[in-house]
N, C-alpha and C. Protein backbone atom coordinates (compact mmCIF):
# COMPACT_ATOMS: atom_id res chain seq x y z
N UNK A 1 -16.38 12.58 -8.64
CA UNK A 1 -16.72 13.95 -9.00
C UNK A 1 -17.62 14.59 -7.96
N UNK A 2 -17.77 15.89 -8.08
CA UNK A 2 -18.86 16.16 -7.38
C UNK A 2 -20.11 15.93 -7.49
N UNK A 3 -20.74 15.79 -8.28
CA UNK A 3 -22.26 15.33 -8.35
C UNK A 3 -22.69 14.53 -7.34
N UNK A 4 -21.77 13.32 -7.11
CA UNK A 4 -21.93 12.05 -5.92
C UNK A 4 -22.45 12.74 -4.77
N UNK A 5 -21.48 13.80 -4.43
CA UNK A 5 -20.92 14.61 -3.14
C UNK A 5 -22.57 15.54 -3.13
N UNK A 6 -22.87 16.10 -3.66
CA UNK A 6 -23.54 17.12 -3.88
C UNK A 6 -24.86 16.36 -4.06
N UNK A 7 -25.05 15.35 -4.34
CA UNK A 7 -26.64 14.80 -3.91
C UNK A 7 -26.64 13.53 -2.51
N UNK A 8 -25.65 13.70 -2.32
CA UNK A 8 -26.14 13.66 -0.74
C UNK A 8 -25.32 11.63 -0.69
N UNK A 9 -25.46 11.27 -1.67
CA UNK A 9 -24.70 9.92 -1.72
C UNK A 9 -23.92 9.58 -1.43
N UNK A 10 -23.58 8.50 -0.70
CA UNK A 10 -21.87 8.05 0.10
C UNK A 10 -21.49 8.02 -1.45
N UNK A 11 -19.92 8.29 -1.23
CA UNK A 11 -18.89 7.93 -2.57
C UNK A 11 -19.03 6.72 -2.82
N UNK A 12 -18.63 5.99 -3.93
CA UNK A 12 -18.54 4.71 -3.53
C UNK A 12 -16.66 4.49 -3.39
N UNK A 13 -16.97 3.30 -3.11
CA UNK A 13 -15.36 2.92 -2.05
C UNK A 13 -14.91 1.47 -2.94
N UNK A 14 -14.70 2.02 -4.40
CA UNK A 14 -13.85 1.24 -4.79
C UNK A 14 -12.62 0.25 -4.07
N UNK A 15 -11.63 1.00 -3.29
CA UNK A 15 -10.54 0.31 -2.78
C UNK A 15 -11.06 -0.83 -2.20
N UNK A 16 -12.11 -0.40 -1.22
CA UNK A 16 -12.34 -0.89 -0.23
C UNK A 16 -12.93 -2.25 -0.88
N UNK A 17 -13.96 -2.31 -1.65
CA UNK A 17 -14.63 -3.29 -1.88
C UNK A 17 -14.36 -4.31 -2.79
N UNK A 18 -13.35 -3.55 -3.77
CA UNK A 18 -13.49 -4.48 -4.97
C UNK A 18 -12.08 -5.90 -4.20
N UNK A 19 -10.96 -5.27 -3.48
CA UNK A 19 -10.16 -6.16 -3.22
C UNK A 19 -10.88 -7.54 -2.37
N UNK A 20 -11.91 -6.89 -1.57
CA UNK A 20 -12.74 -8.39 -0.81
C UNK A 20 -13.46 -9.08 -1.44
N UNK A 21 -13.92 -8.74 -2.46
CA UNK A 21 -14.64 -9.60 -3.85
C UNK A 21 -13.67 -10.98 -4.24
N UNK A 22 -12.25 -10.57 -4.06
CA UNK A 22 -11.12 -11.67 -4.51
C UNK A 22 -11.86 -12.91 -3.70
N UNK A 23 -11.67 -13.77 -4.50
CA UNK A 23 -12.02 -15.25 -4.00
C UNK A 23 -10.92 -15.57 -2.89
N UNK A 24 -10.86 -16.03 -1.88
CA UNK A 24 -9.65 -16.69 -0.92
C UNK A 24 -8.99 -17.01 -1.85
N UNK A 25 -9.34 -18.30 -2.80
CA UNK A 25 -8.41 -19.15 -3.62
C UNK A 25 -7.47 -18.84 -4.55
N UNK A 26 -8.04 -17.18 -4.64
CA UNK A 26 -6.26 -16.53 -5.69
C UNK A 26 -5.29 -16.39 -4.83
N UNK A 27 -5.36 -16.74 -4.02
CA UNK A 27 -3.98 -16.21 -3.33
C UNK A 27 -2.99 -17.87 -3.20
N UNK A 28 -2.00 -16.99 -4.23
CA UNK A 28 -1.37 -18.38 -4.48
C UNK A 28 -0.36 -19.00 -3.06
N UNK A 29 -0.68 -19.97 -2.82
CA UNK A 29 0.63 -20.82 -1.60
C UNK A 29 1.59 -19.89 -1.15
N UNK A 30 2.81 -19.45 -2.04
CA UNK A 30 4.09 -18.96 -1.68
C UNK A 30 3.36 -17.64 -1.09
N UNK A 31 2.45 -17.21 -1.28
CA UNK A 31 2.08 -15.74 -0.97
C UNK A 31 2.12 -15.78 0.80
N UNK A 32 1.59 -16.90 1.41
CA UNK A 32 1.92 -16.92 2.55
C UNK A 32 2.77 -16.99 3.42
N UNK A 33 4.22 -17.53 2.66
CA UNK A 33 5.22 -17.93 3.02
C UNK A 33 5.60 -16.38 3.75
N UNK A 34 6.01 -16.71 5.46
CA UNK A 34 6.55 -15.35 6.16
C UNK A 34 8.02 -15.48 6.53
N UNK A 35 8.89 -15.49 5.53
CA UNK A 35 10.44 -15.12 6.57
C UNK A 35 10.51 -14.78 8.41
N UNK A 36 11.22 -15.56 8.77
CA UNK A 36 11.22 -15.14 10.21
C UNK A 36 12.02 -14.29 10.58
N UNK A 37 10.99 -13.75 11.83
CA UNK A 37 10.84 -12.72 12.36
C UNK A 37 12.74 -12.00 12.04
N UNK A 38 13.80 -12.77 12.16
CA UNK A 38 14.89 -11.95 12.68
C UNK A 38 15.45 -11.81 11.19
N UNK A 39 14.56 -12.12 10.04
CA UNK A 39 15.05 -11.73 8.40
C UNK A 39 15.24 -10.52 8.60
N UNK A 40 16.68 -9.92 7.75
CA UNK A 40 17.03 -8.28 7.88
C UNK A 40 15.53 -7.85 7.03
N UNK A 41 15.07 -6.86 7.58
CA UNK A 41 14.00 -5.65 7.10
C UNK A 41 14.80 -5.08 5.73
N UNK A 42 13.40 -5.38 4.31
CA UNK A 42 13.79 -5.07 3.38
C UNK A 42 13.96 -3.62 3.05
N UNK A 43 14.94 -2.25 2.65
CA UNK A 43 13.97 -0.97 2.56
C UNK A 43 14.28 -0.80 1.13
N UNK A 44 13.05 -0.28 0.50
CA UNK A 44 13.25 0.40 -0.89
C UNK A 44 13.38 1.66 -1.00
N UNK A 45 14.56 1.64 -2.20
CA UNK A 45 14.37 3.28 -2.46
C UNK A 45 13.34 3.32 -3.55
N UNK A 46 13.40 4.92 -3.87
CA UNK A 46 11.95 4.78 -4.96
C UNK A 46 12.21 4.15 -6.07
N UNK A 47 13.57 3.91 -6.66
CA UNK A 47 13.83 3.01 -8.47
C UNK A 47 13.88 1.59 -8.04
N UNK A 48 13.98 1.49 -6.84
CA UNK A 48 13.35 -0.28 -6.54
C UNK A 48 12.25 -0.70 -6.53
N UNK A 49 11.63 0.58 -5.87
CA UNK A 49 10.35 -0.16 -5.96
C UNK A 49 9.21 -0.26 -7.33
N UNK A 50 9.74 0.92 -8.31
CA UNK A 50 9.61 1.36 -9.32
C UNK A 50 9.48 0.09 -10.19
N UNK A 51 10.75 -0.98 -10.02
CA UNK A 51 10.60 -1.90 -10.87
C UNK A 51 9.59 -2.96 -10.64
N UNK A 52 8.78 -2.82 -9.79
CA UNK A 52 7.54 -3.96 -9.17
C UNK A 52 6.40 -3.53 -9.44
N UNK A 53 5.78 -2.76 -10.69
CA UNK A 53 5.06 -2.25 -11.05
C UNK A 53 3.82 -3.12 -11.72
N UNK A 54 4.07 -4.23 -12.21
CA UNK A 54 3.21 -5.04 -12.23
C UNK A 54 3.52 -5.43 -14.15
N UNK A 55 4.71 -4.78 -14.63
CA UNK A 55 4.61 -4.36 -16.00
C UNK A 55 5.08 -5.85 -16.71
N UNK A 56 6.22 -6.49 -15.81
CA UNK A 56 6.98 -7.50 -16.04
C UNK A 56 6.37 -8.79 -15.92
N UNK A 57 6.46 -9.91 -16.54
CA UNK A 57 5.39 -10.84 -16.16
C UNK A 57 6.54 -11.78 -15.67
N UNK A 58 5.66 -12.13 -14.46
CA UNK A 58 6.35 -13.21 -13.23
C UNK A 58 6.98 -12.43 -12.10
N UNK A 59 7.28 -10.72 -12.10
CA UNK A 59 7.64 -9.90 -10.98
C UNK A 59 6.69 -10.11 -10.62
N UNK A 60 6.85 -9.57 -8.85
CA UNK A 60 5.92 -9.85 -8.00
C UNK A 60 5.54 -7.95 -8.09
N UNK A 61 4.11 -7.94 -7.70
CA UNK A 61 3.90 -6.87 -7.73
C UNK A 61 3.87 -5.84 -6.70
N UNK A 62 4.29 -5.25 -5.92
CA UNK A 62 4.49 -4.29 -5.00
C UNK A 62 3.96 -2.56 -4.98
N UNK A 63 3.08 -2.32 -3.77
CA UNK A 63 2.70 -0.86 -3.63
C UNK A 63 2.78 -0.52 -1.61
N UNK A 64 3.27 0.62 -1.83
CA UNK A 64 3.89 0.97 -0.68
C UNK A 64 2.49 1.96 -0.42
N UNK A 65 2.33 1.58 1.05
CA UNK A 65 1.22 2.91 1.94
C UNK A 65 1.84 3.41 3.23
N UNK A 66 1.77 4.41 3.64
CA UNK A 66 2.49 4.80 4.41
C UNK A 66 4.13 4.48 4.67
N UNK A 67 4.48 4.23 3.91
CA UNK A 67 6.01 3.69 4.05
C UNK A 67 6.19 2.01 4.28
N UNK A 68 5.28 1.28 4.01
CA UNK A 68 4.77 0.13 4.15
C UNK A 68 5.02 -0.70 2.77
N UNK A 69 5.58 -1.46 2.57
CA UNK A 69 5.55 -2.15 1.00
C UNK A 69 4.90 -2.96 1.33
N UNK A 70 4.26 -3.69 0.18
CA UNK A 70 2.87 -4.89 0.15
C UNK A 70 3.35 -5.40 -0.81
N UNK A 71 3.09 -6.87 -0.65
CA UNK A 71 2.97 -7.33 -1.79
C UNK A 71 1.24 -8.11 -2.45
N UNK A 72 0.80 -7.01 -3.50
CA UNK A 72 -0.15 -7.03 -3.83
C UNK A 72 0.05 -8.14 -4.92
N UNK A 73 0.44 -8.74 -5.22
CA UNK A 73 0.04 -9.81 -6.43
C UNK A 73 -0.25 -10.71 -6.55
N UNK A 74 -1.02 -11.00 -5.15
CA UNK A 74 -2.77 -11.96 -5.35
C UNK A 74 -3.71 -10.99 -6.00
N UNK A 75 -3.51 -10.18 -6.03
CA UNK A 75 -4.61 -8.86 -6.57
C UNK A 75 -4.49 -8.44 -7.43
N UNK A 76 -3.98 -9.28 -9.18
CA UNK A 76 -3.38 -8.35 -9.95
C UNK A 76 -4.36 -8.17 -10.89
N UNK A 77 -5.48 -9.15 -10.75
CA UNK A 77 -6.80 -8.43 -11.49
C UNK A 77 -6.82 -7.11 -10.58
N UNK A 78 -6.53 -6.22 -9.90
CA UNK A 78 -6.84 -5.27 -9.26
C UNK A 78 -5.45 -4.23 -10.12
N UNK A 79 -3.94 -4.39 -9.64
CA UNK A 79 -3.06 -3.83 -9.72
C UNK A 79 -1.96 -4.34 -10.55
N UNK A 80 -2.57 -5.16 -11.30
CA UNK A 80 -1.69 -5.82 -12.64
C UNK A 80 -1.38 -4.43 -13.58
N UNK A 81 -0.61 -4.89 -14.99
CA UNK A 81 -0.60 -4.06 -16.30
C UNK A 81 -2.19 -3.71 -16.43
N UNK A 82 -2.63 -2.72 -17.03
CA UNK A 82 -3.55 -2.35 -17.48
C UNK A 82 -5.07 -2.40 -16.25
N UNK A 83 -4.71 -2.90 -15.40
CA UNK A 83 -6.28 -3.12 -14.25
C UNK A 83 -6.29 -2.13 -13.38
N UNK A 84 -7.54 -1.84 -13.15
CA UNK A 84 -8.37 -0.55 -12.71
C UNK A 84 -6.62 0.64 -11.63
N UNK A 85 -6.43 -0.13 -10.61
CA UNK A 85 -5.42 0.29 -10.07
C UNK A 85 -3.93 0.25 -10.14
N UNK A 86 -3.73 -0.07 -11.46
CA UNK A 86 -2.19 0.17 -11.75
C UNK A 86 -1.23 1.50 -11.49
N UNK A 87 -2.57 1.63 -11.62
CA UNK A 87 -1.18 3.56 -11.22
C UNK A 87 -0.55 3.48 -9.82
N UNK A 88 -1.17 2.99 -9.10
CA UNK A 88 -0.96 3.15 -7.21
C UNK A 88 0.10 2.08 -7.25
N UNK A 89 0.73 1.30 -7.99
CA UNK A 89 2.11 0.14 -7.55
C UNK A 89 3.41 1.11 -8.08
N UNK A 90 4.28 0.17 -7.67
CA UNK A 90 5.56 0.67 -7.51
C UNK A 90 6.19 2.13 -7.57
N UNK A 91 5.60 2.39 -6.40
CA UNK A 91 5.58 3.32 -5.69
C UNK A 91 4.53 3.94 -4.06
N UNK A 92 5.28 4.78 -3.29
CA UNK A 92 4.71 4.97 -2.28
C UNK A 92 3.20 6.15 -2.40
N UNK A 93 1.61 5.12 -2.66
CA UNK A 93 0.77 5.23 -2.86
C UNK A 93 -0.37 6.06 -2.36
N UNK A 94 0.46 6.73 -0.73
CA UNK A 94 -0.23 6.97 0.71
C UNK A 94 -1.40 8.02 -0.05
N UNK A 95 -1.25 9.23 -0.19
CA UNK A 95 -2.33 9.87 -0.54
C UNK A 95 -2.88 9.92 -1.52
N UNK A 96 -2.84 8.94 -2.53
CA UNK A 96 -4.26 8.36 -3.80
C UNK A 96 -5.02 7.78 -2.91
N UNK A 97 -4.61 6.88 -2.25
CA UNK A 97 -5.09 6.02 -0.96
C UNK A 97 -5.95 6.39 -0.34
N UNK A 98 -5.95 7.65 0.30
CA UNK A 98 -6.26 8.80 1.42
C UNK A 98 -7.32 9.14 0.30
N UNK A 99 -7.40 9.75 -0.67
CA UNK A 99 -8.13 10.65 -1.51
C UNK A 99 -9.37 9.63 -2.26
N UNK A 100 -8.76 8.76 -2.68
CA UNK A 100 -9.08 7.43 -3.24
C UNK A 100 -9.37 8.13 -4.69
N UNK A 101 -7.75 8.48 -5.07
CA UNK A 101 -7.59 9.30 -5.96
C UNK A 101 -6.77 8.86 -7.04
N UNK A 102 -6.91 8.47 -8.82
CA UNK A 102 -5.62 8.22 -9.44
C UNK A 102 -4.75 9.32 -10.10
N UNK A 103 -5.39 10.46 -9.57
CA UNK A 103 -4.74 11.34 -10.20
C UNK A 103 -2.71 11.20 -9.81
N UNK A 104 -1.81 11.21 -10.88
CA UNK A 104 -0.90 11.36 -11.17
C UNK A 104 -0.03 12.37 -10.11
N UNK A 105 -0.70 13.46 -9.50
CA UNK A 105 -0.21 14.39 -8.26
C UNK A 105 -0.78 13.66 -6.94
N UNK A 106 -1.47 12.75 -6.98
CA UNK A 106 -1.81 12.13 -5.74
C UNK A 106 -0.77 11.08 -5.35
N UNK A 107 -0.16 10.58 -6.15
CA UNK A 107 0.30 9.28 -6.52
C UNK A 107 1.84 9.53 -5.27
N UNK A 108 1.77 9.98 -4.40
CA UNK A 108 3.03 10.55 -3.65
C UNK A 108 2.20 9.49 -1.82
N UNK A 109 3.90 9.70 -1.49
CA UNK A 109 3.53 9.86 0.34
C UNK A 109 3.48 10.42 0.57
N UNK A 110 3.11 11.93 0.31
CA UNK A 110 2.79 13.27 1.17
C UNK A 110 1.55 13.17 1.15
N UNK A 111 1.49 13.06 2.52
CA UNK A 111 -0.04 13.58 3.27
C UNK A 111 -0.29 15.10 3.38
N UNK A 112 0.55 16.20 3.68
CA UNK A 112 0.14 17.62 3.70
C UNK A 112 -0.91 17.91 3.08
N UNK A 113 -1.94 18.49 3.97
CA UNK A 113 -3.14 19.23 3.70
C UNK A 113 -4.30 18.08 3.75
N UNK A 114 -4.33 16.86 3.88
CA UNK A 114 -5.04 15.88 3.74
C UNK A 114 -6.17 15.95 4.74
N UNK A 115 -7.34 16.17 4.58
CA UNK A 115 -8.61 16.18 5.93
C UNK A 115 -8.79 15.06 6.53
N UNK A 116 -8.93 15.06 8.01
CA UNK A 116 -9.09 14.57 9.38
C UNK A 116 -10.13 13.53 8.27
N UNK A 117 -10.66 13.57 7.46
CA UNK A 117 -11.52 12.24 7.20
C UNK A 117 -10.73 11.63 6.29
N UNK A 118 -10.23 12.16 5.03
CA UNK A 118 -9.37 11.72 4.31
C UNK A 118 -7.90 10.77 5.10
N UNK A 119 -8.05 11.10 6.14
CA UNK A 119 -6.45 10.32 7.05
C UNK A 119 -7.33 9.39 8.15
N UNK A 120 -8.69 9.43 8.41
CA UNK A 120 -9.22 8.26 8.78
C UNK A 120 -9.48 7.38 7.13
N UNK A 121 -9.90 7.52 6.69
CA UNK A 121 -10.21 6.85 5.46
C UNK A 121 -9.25 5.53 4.91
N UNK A 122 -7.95 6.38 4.79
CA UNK A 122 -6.56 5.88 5.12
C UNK A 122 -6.30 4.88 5.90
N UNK A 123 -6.20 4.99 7.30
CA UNK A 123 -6.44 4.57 8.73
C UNK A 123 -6.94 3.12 8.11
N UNK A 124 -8.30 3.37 7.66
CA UNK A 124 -9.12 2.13 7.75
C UNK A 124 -8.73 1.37 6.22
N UNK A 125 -8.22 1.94 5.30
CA UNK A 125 -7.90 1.10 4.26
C UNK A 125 -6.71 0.38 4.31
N UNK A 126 -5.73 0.94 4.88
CA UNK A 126 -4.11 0.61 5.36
C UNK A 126 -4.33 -0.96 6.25
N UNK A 127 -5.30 -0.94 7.35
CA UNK A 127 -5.50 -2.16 8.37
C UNK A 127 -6.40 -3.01 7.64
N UNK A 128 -7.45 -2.67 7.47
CA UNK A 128 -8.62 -3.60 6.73
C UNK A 128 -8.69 -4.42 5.43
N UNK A 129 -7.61 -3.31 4.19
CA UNK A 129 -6.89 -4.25 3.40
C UNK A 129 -5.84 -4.36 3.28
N UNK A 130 -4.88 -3.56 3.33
CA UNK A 130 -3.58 -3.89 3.06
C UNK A 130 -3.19 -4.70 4.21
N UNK A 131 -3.09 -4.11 5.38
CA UNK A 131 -2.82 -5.24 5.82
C UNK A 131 -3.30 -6.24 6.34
N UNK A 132 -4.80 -6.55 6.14
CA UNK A 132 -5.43 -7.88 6.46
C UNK A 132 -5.64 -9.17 5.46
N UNK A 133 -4.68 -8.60 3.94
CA UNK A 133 -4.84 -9.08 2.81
C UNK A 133 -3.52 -9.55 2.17
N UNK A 134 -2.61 -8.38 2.29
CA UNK A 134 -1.29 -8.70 1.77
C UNK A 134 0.12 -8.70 2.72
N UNK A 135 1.02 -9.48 2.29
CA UNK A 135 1.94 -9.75 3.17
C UNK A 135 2.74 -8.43 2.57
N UNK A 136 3.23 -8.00 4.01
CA UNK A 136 4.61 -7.12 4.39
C UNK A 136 5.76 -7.21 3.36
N UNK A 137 6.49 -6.56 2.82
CA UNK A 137 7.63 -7.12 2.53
C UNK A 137 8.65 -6.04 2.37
N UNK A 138 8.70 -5.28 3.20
CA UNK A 138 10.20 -4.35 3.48
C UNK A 138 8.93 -2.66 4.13
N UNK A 139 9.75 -1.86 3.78
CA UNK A 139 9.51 -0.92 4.29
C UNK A 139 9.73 0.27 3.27
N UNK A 140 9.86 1.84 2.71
CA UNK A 140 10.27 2.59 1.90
C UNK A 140 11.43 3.18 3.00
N UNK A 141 13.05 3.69 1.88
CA UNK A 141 13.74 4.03 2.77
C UNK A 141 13.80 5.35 3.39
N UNK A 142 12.87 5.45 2.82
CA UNK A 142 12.12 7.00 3.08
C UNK A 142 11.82 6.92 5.13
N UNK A 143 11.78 5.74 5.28
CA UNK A 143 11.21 5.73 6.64
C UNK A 143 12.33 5.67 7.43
N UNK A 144 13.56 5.62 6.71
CA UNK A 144 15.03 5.89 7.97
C UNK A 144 15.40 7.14 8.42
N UNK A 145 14.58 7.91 6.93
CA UNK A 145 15.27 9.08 7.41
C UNK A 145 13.83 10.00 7.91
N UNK A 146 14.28 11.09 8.81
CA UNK A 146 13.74 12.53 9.97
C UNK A 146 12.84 13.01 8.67
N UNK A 147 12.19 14.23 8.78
CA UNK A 147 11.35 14.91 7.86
C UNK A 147 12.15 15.79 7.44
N UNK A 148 13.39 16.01 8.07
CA UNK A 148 14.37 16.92 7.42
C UNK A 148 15.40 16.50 6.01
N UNK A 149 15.28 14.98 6.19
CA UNK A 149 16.43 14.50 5.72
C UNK A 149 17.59 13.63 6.11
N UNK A 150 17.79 13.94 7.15
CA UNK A 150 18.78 13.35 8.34
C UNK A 150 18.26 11.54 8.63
N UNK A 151 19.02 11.05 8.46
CA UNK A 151 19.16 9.64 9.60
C UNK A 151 18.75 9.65 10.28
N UNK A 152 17.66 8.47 10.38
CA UNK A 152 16.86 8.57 11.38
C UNK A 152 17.41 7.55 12.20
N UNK A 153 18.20 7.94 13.43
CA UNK A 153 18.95 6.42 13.78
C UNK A 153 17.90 5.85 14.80
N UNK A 154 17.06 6.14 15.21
CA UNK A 154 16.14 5.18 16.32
C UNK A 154 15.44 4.51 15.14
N UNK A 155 15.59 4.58 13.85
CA UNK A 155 14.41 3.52 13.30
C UNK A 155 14.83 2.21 13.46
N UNK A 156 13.45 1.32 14.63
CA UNK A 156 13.55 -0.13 14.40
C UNK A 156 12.26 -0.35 14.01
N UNK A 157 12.10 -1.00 12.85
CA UNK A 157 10.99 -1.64 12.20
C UNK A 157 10.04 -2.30 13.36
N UNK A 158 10.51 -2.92 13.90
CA UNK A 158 9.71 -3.88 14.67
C UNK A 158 9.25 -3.07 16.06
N UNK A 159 9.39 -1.36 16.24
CA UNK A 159 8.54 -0.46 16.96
C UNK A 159 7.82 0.13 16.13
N UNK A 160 7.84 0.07 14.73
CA UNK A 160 6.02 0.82 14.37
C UNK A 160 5.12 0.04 14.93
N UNK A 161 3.98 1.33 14.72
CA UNK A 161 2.79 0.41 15.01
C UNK A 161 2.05 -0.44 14.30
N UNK A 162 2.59 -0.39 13.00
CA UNK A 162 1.86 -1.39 12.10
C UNK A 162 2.95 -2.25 12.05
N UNK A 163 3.91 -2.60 12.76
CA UNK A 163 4.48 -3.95 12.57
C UNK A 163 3.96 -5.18 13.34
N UNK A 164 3.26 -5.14 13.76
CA UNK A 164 2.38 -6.20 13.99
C UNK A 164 1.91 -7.16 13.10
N UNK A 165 2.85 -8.07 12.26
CA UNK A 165 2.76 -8.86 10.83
C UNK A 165 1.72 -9.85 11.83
N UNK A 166 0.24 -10.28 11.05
CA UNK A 166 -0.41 -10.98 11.62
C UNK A 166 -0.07 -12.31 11.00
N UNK A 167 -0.43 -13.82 11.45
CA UNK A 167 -0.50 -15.23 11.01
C UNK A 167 -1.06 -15.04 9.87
N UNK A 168 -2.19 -14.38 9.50
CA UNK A 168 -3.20 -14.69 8.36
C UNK A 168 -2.40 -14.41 7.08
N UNK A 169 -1.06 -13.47 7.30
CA UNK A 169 -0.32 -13.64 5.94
C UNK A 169 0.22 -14.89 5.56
């Protein structure tokens, strides 16, 4: 709210903090397991990813940032049924993320209108946890296609810049 803002106090940074609280030891074995490198690139559309919501017990749980799918379910005290961040899974999460927002109109990948701090904010939550925490696991198919709509035929996964899948997954 504003009050935080308005007496002069950093926000606090839920995202940021509560996921590094996780003990190493939840993160179960298979979570590390990385398909190699030449596995076809998974892409979701939005009713795929829809079903990884965390609702089903034994689905794996999945939330997309920037066109990025994760698999968050070492974290489901975080993004399980009913826990603090359920709204932000299955689906592409980018500007709740950005805002560090659950509002229901945030809950999109549109960045439009988002402030130069709000898209660093981003920046640093995208590298620091998502991906220093959870393994990769496809892409949204949102990322094949142009901003128009069109086919995007130069998309190769393995030229973003966040494809850089590190060992630590």
């Amino acid at each position: 709210g504003m009050a935080g803002a308005a007496a002069g106090g950093p926000l606090p940074l839920p995202f940021l903090l509560l996921p590094l609280l996780l003990p190493a030891a939840s993160t179960e074995p298979e979570l590390r397991f990385r398909p190699p490198a030449e596995a076809p690139v998974r892409l979701f559309t939005e009713p795929e990813l829809a079903r990884y919501d965390g609702h089903q017990e034994g689905q794996p749980i999945y939330l997309a940032v920037k066109g990025v799918v994760f698999d968050v379910t070492s974290g489901k005290e975080f993004y399980g049924k009913g826990a603090p961040y359920n709204a932000l899974v299955g689906k592409d999460s980018t500007r709740g993320v950005a805002k560090m927002s659950l509002d229901p109109a945030d809950l999109t990948h549109d960045t439009t209108g988002l402030t130069e701090e709000e898209l660093k904010s981003l920046d640093d939550i995208f590298n620091n946890v998502y991906k220093a925490k959870y393994p990769i696991v496809g892409y949204t198919s949102r990322r094949i296609l142009n901003e128009d709509g069109s086919p995007n035929l130069d998309f190769k996964p393995e030229d973003q810049p966040h494809f850089s899948i590190k060992d630590e997954f």
